[in-house]
Protein backbone atom coordinates (compact mmCIF):
# COMPACT_ATOMS: atom_id res chain seq x y z
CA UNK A 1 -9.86 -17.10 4.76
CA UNK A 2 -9.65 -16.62 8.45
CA UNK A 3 -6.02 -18.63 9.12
CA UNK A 4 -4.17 -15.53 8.97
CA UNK A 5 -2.09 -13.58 11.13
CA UNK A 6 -1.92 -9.45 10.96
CA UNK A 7 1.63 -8.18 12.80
CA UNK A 8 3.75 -5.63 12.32
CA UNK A 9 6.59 -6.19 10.24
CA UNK A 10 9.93 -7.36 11.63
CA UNK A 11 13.20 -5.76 10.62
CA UNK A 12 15.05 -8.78 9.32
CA UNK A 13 11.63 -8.88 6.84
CA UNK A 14 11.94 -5.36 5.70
CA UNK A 15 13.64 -7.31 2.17
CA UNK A 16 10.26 -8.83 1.70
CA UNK A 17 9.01 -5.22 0.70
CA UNK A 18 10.61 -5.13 -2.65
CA UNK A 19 8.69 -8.37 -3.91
CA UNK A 20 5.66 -6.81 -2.53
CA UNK A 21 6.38 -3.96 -4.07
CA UNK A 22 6.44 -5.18 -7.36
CA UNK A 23 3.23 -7.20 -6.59
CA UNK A 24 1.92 -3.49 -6.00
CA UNK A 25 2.29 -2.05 -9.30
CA UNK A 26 -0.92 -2.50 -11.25
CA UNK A 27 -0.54 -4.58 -14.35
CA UNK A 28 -3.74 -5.57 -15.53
CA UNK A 29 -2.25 -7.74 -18.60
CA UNK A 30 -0.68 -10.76 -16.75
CA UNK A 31 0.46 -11.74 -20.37
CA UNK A 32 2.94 -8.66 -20.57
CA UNK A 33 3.88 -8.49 -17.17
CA UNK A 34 6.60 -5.56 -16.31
CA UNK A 35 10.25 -6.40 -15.62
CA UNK A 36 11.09 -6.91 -12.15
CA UNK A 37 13.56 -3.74 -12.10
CA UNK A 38 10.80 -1.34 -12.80
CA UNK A 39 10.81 -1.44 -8.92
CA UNK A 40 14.53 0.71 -9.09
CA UNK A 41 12.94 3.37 -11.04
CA UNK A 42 13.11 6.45 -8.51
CA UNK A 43 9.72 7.07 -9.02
CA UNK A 44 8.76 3.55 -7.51
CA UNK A 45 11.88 3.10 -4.95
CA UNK A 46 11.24 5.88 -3.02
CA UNK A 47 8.09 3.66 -1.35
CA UNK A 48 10.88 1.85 0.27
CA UNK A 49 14.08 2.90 0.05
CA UNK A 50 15.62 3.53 3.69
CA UNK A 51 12.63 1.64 5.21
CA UNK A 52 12.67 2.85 9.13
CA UNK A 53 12.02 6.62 9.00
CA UNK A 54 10.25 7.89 11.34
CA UNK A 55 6.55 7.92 9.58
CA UNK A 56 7.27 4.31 8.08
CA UNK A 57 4.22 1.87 9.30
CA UNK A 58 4.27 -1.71 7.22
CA UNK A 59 1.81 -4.45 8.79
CA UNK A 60 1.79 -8.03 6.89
CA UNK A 61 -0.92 -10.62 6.57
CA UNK A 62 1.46 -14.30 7.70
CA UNK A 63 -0.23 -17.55 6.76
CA UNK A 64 1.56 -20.53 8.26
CA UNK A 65 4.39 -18.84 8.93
CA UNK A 66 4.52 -17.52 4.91
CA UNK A 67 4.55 -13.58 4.73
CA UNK A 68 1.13 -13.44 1.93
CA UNK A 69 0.74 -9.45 2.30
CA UNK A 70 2.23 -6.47 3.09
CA UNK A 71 0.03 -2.64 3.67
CA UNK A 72 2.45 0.04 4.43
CA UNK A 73 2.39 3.32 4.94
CA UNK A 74 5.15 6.11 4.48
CA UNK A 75 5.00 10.08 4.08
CA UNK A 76 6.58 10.42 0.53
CA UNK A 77 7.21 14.72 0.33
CA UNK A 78 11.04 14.64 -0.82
CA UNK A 79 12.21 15.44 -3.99
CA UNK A 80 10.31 12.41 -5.41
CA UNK A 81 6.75 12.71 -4.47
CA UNK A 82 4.69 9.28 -4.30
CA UNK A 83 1.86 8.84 -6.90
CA UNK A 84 -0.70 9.48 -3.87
CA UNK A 85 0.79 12.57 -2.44
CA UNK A 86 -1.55 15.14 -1.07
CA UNK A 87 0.66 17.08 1.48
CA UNK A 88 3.77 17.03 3.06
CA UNK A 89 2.16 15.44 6.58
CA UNK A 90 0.23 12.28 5.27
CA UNK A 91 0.93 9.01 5.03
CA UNK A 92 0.57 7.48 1.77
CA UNK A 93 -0.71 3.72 1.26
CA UNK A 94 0.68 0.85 -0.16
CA UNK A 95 -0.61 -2.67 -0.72
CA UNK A 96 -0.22 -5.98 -2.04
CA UNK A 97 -0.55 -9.37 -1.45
CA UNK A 98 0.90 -12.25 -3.90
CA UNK A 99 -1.71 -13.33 -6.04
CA UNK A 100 -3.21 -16.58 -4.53
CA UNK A 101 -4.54 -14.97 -1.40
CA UNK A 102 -6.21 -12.06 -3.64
CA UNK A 103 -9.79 -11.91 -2.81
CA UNK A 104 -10.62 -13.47 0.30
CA UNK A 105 -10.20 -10.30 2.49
CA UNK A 106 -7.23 -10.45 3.55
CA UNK A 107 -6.70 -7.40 2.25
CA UNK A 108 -9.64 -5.32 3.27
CA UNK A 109 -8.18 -6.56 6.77
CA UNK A 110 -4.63 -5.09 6.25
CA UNK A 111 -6.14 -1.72 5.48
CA UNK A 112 -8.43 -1.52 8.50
CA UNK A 113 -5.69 -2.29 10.59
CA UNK A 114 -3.49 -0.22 9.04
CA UNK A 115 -5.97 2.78 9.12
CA UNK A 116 -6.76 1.84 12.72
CA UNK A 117 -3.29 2.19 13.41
CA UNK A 118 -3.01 5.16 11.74
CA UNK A 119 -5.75 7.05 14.03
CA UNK A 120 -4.31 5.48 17.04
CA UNK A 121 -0.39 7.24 15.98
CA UNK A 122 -2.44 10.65 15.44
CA UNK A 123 -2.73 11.16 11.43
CA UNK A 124 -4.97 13.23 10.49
CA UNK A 125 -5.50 12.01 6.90
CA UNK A 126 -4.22 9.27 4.64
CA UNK A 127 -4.09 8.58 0.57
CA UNK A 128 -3.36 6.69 -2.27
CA UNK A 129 -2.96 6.48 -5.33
CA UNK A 130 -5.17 3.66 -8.28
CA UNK A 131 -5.85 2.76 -11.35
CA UNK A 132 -9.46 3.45 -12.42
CA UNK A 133 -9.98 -0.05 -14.21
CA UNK A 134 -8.00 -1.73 -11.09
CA UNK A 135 -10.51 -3.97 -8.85
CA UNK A 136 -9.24 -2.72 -5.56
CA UNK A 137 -10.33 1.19 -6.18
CA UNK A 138 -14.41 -0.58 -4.86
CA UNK A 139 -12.30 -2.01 -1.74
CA UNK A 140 -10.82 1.47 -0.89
CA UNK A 141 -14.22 3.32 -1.72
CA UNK A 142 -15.91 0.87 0.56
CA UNK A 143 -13.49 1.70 3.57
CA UNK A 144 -13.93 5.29 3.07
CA UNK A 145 -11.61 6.78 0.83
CA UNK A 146 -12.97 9.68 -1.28
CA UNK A 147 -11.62 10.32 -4.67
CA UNK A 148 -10.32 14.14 -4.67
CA UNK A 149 -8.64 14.02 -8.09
CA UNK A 150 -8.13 11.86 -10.92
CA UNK A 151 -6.30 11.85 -14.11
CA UNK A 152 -6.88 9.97 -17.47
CA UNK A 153 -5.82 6.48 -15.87
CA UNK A 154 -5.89 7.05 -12.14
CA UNK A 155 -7.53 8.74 -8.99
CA UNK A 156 -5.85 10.11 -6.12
CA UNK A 157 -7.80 8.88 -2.96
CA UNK A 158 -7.97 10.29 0.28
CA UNK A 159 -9.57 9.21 3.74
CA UNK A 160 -10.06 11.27 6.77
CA UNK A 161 -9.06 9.78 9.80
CA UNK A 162 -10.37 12.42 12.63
């Protein structure tokens, strides 16, 4: 698909983050899907609550004027650490897109822009967190990331940016 738009987000769109939040949690029976307010867990908030810090980078993928996908980046080292948390000084990825526009690239794009902007702000490093079983863990090996843990269901990627 090539009608597609990548842009930074705008700030009366940072709302739009909690549906693709929710879009970003891995549920690979669409039978049995999750309620929507798994997204106020603390555990899955904190990858947006008080969007605009400092380290906060969110680019979306706009197709006729329809926000499709959203990759965004924030440095989650509080008190609750995100699921891809190496260190205290990198930023941890996010990604979704709703599920029509799966597939067709449009997310491979996001995350080279995003990781292109990434080098171009200085990071030195950025991860994530996936499911083994989900399809997207090929996409992320195939733009570099490097597994550097895992656990029984997931593995904690990491991509060196310098």
């Amino acid at each position: 698909m090539n009608n597609y738009v990548i842009r930074e987000i705008h700030s009366d769109e940072i709302h739009l983050l909690e549906d693709f939040l929710y879009e970003a949690i891995y549920q690979p029976d669409g039978s049995n899907l999750l309620p929507r307010s798994i997204i106020e867990e603390p555990q899955i908030s904190v990858y947006i609550d008080g969007w605009g810090e400092k380290d906060d980078l969110c680019l979306v993928a706009e197709v006729q004027d329809r926000i499709v996908g959203a990759v965004w980046t924030r440095i989650l080292a509080g008190e609750i650490k995100g699921y891809g948390n190496v260190d205290d000084e990198t930023p941890e990825f996010a990604i979704s897109l709703f599920k029509e526009y799966r597939n067709q690239g449009i997310g491979t794009n996001l995350m080279k822009s995003m990781i292109g902007l990434l080098k171009e702000m200085g990071y030195q490093k950025t991860s994530l967190s996936v499911a083994k079983d989900n399809y997207a863990s090929k996409m992320y090996k195939d733009l570099g990331f490097k597994v550097v843990n895992e656990n029984e269901d997931d593995y904690l990627m990491l991509l060196q940016l310098r």
